[in-house]
C-alpha atoms as a PDB file:
ATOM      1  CA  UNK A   1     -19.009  48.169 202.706  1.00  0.00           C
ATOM      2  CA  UNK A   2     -20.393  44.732 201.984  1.00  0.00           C
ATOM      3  CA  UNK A   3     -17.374  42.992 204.273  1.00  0.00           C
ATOM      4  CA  UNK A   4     -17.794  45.797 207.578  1.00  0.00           C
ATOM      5  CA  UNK A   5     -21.599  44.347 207.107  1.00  0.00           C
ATOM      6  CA  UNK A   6     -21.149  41.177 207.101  1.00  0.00           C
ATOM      7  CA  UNK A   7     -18.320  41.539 209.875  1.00  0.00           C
ATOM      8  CA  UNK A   8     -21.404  43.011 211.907  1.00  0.00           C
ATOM      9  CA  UNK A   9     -23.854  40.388 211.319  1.00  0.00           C
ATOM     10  CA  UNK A  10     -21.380  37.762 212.381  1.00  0.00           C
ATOM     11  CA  UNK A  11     -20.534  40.211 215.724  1.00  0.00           C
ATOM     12  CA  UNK A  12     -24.252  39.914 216.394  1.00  0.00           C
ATOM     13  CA  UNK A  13     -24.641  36.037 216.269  1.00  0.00           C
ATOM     14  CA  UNK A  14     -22.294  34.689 218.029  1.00  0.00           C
ATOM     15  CA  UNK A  15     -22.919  36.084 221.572  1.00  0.00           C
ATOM     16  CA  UNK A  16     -26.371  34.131 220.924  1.00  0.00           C
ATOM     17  CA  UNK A  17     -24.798  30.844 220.042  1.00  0.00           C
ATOM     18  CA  UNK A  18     -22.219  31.230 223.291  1.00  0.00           C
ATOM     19  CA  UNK A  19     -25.413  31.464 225.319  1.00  0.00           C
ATOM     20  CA  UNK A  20     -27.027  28.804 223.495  1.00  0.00           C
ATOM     21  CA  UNK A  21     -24.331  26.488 224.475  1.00  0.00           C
ATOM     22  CA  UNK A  22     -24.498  27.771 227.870  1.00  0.00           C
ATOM     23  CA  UNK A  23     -27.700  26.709 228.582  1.00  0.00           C
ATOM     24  CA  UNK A  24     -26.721  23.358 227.059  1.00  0.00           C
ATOM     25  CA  UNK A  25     -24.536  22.642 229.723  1.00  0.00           C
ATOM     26  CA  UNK A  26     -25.978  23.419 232.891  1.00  0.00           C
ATOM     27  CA  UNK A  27     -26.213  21.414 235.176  1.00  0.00           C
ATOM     28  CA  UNK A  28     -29.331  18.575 234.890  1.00  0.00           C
ATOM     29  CA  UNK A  29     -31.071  20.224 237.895  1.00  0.00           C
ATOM     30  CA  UNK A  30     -30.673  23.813 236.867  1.00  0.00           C
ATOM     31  CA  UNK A  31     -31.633  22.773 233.146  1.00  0.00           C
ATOM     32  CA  UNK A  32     -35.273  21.344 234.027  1.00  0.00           C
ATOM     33  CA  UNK A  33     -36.083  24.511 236.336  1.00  0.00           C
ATOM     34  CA  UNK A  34     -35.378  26.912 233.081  1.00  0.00           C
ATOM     35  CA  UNK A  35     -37.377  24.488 230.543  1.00  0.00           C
ATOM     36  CA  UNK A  36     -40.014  24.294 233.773  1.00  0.00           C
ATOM     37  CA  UNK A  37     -39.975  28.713 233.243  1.00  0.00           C
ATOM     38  CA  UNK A  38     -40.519  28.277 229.761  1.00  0.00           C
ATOM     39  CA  UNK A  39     -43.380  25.530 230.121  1.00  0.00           C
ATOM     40  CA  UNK A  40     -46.887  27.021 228.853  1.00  0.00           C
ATOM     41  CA  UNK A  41     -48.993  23.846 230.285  1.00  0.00           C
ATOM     42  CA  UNK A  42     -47.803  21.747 233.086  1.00  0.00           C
ATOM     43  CA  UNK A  43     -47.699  18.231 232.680  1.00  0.00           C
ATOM     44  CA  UNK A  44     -47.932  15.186 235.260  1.00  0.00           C
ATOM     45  CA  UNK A  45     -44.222  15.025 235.609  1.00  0.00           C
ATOM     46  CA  UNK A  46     -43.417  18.443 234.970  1.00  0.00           C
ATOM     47  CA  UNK A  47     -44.988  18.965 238.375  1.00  0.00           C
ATOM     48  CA  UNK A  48     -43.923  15.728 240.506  1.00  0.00           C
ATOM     49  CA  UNK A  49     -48.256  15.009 240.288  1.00  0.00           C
ATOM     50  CA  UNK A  50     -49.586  11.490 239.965  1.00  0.00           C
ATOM     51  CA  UNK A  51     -51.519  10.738 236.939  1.00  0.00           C
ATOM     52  CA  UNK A  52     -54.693  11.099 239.181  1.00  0.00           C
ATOM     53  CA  UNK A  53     -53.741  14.453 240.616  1.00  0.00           C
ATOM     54  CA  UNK A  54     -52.551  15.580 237.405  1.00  0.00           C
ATOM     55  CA  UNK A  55     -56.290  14.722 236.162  1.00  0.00           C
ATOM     56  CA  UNK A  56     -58.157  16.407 239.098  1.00  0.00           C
ATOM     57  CA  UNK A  57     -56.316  19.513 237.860  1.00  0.00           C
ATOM     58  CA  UNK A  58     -56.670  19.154 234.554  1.00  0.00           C
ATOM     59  CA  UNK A  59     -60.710  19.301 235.825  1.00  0.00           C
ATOM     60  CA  UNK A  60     -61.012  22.514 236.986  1.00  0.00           C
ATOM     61  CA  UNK A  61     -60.134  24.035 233.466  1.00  0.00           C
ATOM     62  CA  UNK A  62     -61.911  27.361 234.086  1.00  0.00           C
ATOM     63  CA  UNK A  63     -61.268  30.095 237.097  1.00  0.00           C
ATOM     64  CA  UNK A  64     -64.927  29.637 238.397  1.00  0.00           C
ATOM     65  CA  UNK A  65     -64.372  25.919 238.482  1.00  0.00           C
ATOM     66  CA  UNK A  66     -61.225  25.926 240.554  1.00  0.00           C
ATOM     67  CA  UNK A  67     -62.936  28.869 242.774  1.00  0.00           C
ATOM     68  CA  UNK A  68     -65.687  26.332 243.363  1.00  0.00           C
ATOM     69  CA  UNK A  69     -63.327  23.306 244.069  1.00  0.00           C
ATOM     70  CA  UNK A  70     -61.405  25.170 247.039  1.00  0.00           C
ATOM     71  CA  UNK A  71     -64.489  27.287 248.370  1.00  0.00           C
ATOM     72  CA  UNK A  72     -65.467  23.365 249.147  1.00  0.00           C
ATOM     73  CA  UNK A  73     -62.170  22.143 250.421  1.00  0.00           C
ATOM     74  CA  UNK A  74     -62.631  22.804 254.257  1.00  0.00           C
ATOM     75  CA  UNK A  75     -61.049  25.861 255.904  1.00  0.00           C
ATOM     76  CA  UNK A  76     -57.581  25.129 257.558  1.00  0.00           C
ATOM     77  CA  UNK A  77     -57.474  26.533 260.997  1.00  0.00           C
ATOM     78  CA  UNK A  78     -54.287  25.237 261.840  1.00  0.00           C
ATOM     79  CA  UNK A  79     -55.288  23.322 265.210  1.00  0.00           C
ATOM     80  CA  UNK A  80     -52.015  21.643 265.304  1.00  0.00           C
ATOM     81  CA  UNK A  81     -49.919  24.757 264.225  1.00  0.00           C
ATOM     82  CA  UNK A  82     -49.483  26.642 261.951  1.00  0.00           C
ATOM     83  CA  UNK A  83     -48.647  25.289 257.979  1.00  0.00           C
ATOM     84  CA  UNK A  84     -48.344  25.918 254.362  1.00  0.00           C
ATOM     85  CA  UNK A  85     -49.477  22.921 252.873  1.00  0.00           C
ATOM     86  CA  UNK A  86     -48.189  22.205 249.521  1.00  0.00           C
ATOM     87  CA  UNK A  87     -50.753  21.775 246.360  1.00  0.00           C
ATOM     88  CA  UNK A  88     -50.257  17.964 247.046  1.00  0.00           C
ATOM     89  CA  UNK A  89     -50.959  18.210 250.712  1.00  0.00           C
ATOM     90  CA  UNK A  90     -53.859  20.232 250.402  1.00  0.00           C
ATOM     91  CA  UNK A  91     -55.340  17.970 247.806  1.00  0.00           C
ATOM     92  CA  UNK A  92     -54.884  14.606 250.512  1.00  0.00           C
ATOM     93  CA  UNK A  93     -55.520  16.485 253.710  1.00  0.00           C
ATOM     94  CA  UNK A  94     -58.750  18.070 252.429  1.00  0.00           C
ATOM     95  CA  UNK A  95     -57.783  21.310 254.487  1.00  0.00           C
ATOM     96  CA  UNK A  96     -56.427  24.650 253.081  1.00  0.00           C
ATOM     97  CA  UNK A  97     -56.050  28.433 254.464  1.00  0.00           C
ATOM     98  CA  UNK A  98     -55.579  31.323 251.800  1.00  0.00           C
ATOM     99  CA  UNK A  99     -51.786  30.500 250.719  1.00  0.00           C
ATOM    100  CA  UNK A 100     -52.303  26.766 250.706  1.00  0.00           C
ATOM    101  CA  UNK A 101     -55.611  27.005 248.325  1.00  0.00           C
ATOM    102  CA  UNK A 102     -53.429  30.285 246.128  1.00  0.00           C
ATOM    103  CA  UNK A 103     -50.773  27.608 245.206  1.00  0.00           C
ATOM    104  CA  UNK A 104     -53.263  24.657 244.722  1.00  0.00           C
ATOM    105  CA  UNK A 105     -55.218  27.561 242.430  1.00  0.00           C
ATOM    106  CA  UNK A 106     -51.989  28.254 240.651  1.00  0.00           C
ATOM    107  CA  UNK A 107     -50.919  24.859 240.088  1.00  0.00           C
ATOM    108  CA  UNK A 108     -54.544  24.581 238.147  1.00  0.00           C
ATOM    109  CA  UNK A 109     -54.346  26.983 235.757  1.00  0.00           C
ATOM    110  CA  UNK A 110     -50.919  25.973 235.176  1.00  0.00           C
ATOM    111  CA  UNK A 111     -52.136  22.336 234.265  1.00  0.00           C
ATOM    112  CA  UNK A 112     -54.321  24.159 231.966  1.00  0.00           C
ATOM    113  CA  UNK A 113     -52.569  26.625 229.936  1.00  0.00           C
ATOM    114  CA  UNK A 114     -52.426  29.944 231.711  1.00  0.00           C
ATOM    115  CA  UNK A 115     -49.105  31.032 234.031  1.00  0.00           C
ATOM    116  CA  UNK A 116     -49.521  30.359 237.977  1.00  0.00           C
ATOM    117  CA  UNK A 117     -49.227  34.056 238.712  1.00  0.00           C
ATOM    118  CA  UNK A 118     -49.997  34.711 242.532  1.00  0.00           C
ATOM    119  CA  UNK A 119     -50.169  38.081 244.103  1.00  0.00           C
ATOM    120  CA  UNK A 120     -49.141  39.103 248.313  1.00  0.00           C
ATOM    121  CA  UNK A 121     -51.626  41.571 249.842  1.00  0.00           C
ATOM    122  CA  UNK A 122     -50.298  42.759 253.242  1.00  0.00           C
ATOM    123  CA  UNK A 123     -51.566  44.744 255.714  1.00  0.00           C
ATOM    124  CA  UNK A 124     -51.452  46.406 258.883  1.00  0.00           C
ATOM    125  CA  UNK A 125     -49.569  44.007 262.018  1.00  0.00           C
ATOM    126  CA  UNK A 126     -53.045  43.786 263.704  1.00  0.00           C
ATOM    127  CA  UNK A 127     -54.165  41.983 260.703  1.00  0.00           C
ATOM    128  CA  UNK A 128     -53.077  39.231 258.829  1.00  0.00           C
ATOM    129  CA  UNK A 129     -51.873  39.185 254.811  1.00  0.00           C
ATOM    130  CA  UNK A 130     -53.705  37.244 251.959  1.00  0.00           C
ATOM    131  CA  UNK A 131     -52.014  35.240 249.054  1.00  0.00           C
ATOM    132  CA  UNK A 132     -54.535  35.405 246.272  1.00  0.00           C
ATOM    133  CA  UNK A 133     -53.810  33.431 242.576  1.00  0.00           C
ATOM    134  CA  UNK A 134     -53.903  35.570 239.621  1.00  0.00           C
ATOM    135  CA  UNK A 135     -55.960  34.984 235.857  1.00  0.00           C
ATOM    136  CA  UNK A 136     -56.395  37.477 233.126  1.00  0.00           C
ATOM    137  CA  UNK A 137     -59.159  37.632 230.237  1.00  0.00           C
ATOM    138  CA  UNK A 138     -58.897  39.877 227.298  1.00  0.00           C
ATOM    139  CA  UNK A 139     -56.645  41.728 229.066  1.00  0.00           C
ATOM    140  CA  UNK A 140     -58.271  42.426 232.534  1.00  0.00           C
ATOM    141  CA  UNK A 141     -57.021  40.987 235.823  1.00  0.00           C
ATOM    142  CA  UNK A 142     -59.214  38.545 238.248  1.00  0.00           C
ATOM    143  CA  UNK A 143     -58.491  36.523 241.531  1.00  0.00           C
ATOM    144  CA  UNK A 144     -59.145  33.310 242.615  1.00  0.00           C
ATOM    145  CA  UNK A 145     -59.414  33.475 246.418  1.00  0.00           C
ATOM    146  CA  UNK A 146     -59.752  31.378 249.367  1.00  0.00           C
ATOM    147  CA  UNK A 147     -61.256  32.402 252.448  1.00  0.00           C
ATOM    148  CA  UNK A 148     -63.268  31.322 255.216  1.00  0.00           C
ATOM    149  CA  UNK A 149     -65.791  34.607 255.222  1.00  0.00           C
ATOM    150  CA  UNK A 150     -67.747  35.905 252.511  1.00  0.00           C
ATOM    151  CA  UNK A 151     -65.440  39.468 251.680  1.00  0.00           C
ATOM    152  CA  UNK A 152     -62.029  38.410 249.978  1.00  0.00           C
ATOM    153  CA  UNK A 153     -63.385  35.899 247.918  1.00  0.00           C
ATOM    154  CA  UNK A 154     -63.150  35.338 243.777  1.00  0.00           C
ATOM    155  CA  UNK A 155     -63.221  38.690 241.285  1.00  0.00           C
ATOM    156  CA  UNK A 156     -64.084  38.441 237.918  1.00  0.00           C
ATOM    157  CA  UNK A 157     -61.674  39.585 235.392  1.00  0.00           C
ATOM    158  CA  UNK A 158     -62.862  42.914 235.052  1.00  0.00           C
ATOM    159  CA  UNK A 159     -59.860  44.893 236.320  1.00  0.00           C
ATOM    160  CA  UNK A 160     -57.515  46.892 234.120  1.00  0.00           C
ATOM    161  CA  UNK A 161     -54.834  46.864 236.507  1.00  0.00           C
ATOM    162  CA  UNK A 162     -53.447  45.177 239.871  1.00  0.00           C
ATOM    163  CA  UNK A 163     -54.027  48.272 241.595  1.00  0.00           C
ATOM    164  CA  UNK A 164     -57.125  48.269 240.871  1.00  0.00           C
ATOM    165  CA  UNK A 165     -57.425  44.248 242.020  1.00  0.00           C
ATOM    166  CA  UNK A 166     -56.023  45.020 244.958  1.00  0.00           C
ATOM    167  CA  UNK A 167     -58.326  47.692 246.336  1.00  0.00           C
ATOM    168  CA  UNK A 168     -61.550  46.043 245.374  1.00  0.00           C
ATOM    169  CA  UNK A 169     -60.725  44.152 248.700  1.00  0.00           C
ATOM    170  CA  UNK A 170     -59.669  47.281 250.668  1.00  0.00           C
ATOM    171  CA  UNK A 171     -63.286  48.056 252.335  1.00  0.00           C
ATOM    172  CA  UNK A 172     -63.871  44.369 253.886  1.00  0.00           C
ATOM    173  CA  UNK A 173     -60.023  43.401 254.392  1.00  0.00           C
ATOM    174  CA  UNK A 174     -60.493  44.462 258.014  1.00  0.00           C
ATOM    175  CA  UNK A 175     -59.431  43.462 261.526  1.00  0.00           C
ATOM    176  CA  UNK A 176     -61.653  41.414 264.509  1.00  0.00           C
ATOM    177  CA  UNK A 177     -62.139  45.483 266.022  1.00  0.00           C
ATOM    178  CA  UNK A 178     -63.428  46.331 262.362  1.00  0.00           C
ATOM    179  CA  UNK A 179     -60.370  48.492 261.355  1.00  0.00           C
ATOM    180  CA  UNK A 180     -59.412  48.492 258.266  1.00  0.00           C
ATOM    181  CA  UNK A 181     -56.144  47.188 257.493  1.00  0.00           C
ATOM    182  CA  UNK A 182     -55.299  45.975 253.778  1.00  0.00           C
ATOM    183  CA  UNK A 183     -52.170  48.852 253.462  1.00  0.00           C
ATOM    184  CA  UNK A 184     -49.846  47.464 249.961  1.00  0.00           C
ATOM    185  CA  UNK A 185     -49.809  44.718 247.331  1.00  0.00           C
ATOM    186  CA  UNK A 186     -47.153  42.598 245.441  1.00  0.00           C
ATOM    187  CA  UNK A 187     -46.535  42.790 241.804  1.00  0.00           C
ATOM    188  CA  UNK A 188     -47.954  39.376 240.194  1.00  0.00           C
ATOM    189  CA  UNK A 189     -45.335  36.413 241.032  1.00  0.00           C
ATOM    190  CA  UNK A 190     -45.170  33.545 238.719  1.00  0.00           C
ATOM    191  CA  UNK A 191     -44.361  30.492 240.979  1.00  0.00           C
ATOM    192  CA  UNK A 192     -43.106  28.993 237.755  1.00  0.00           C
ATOM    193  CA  UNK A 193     -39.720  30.412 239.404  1.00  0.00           C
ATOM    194  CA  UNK A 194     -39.930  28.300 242.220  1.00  0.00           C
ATOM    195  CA  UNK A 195     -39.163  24.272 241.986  1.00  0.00           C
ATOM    196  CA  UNK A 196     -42.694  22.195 241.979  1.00  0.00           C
ATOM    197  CA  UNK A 197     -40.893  19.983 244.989  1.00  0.00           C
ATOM    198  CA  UNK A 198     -40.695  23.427 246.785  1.00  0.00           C
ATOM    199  CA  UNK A 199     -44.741  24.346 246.508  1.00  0.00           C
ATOM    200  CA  UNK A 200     -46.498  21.465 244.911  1.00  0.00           C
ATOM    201  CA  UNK A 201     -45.534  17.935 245.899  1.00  0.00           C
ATOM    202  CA  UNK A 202     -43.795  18.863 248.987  1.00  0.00           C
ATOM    203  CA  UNK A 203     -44.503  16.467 252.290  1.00  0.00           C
ATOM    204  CA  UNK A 204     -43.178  19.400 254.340  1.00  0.00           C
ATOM    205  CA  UNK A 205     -44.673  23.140 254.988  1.00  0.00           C
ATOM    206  CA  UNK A 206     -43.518  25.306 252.136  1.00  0.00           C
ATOM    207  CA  UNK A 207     -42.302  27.679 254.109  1.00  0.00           C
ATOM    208  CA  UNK A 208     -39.736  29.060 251.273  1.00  0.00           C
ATOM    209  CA  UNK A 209     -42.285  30.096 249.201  1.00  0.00           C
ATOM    210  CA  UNK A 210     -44.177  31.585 251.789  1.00  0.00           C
ATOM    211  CA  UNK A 211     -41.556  34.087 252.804  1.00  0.00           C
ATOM    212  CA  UNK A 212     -40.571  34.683 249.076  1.00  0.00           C
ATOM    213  CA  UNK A 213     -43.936  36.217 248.456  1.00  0.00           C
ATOM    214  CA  UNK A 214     -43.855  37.849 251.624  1.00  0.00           C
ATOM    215  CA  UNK A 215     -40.520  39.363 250.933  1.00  0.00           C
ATOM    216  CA  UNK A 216     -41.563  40.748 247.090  1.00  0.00           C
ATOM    217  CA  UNK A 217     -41.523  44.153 246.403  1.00  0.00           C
ATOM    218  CA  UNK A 218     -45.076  45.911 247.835  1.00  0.00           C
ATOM    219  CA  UNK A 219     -46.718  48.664 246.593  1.00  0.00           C
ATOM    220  CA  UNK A 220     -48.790  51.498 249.126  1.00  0.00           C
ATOM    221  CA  UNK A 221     -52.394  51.107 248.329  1.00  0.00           C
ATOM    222  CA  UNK A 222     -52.691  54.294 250.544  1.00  0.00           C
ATOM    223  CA  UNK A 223     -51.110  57.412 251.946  1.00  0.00           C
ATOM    224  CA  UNK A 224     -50.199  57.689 255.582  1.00  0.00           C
ATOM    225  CA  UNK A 225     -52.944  60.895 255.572  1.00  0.00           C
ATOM    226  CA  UNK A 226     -55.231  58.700 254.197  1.00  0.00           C
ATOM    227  CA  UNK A 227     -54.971  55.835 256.553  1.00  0.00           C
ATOM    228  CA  UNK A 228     -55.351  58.604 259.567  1.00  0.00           C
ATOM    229  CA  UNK A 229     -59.181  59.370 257.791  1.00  0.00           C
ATOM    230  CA  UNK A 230     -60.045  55.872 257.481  1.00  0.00           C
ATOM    231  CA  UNK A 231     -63.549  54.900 259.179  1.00  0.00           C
ATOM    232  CA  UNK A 232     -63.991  51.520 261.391  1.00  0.00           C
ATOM    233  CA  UNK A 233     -66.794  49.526 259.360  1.00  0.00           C
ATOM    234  CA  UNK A 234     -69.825  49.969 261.814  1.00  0.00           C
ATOM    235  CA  UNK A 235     -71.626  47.578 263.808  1.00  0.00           C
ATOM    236  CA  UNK A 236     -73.771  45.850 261.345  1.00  0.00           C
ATOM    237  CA  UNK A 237     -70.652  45.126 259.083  1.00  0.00           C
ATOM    238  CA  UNK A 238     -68.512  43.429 261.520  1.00  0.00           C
ATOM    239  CA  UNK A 239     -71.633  41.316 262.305  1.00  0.00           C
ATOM    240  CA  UNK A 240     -71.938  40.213 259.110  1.00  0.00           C
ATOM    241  CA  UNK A 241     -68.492  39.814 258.646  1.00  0.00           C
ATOM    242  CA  UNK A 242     -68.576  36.749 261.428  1.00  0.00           C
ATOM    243  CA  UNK A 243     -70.501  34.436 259.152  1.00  0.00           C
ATOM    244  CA  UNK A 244     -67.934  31.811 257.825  1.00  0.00           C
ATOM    245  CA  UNK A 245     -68.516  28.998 255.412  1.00  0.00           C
ATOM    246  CA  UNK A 246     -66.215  26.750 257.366  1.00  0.00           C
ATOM    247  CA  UNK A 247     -66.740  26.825 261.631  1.00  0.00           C
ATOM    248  CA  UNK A 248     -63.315  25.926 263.562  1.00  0.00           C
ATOM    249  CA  UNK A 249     -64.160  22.546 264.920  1.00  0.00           C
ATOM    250  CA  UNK A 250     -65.116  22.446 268.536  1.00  0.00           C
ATOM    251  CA  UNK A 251     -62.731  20.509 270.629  1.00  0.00           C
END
């Protein structure tokens, strides 16, 4: 009885050790992406970051404080064409649209402790989606957002799920015509999966990681019956909804 036992413990360990020595011998690239997953707190390097950008991060060590350092940042409008800037970018251009300032919001509370989780909202084709950076607080979700208007802006963590995130934008996620169009959400994304040269220090548009979030598995925030009863937000609501923090510059 003893000897089947001990024949079983030994069964059991050395799958383990195989994969142990696996992951020994990956390849150098491969190797610092999986220690990169496993990496509570970013570090300068970990990331590609100066010492300098490193510290501006390291800064904004609270969600309200990194809300407050991209509301200032000015809006991108994209007068040269459309971009995703990377976290790098955003920080020397001084510009950023919802993506760019998601990742840049990511890439902060990754510097200080928590996991860069980002979450895709899309929406109706008339409309366009919003990338919004994920934190959680004794167990309740809130969003770190950056927009131009006053709607789809920061939410304290006082949701119990991300369905319940999600459709605390649904009444002001709406179109120029005042339609409402906010229609599914992504489950929370941890950018952790994606190489810091792709989203963070990159000189180019990250265009990758935009169409990875775009392509993650969405969930309906309503039914088709519902969206047929939806109301257009009324006159006074679309008025106010024109006030933005950031006017496109005139040319």
């Amino acid at each position: 009885m003893v000897e089947r036992q001990a024949r079983r413990t030994i069964a059991v360990k050395r799958p383990g050790r195989r994969n142990a020595k696996k992951a020994g011998n990956l390849p150098p690239d491969l190797a610092r992406r999986v220690r990169l997953r496993m990496r509570r707190q970013a570090r300068a390097h970990d990331l590609g970051l100066t010492p300098r950008e490193h510290a501006l991060l390291r800064r904004l060590d609270t969600p309200a404080r990194i809300q407050a350092f991209i509301n200032a940042i000015p809006t991108n409008h994209e007068i040269g064409g459309e971009t995703v800037l990377s976290v790098r970018e955003v920080l020397r251009q001084r510009r950023a649209h919802c993506i760019e300032g998601a990742m840049l919001a990511a890439a902060a509370l990754w510097v200080n402790g928590d996991p860069p989780l980002v979450m895709h909202l899309d929406c109706d084709e008339s409309d366009y989606p919003h990338v919004i950076a994920l934190f959680r607080r004794s167990g309740f979700w809130g969003a770190i957002s950056k927009t131009n208007g006053a709607p789809l802006r920061y939410r304290d963590p006082i949701y119990r799920t991300l369905r319940e995130l999600a459709l605390s934008y649904f009444h002001e996620y709406s179109n120029k015509r005042g339609h409402k169009t906010l229609r599914s959400y992504s489950a929370s994304f941890d950018l952790r999966r994606i190489d810091p040269a792709e989203w963070v220090t990159s000189a180019k548009s990250c265009w990758k990681t935009h169409d990875r979030l775009a392509e993650l598995r969405h969930f309906a925030l309503i039914s088709p019956r519902q969206e047929r009863l939806l109301v257009k937000r009324d006159r006074f609501e679309r008025k106010a909804s024109k006030m933005v923090e950031h006017p496109r510059p005139e040319s």
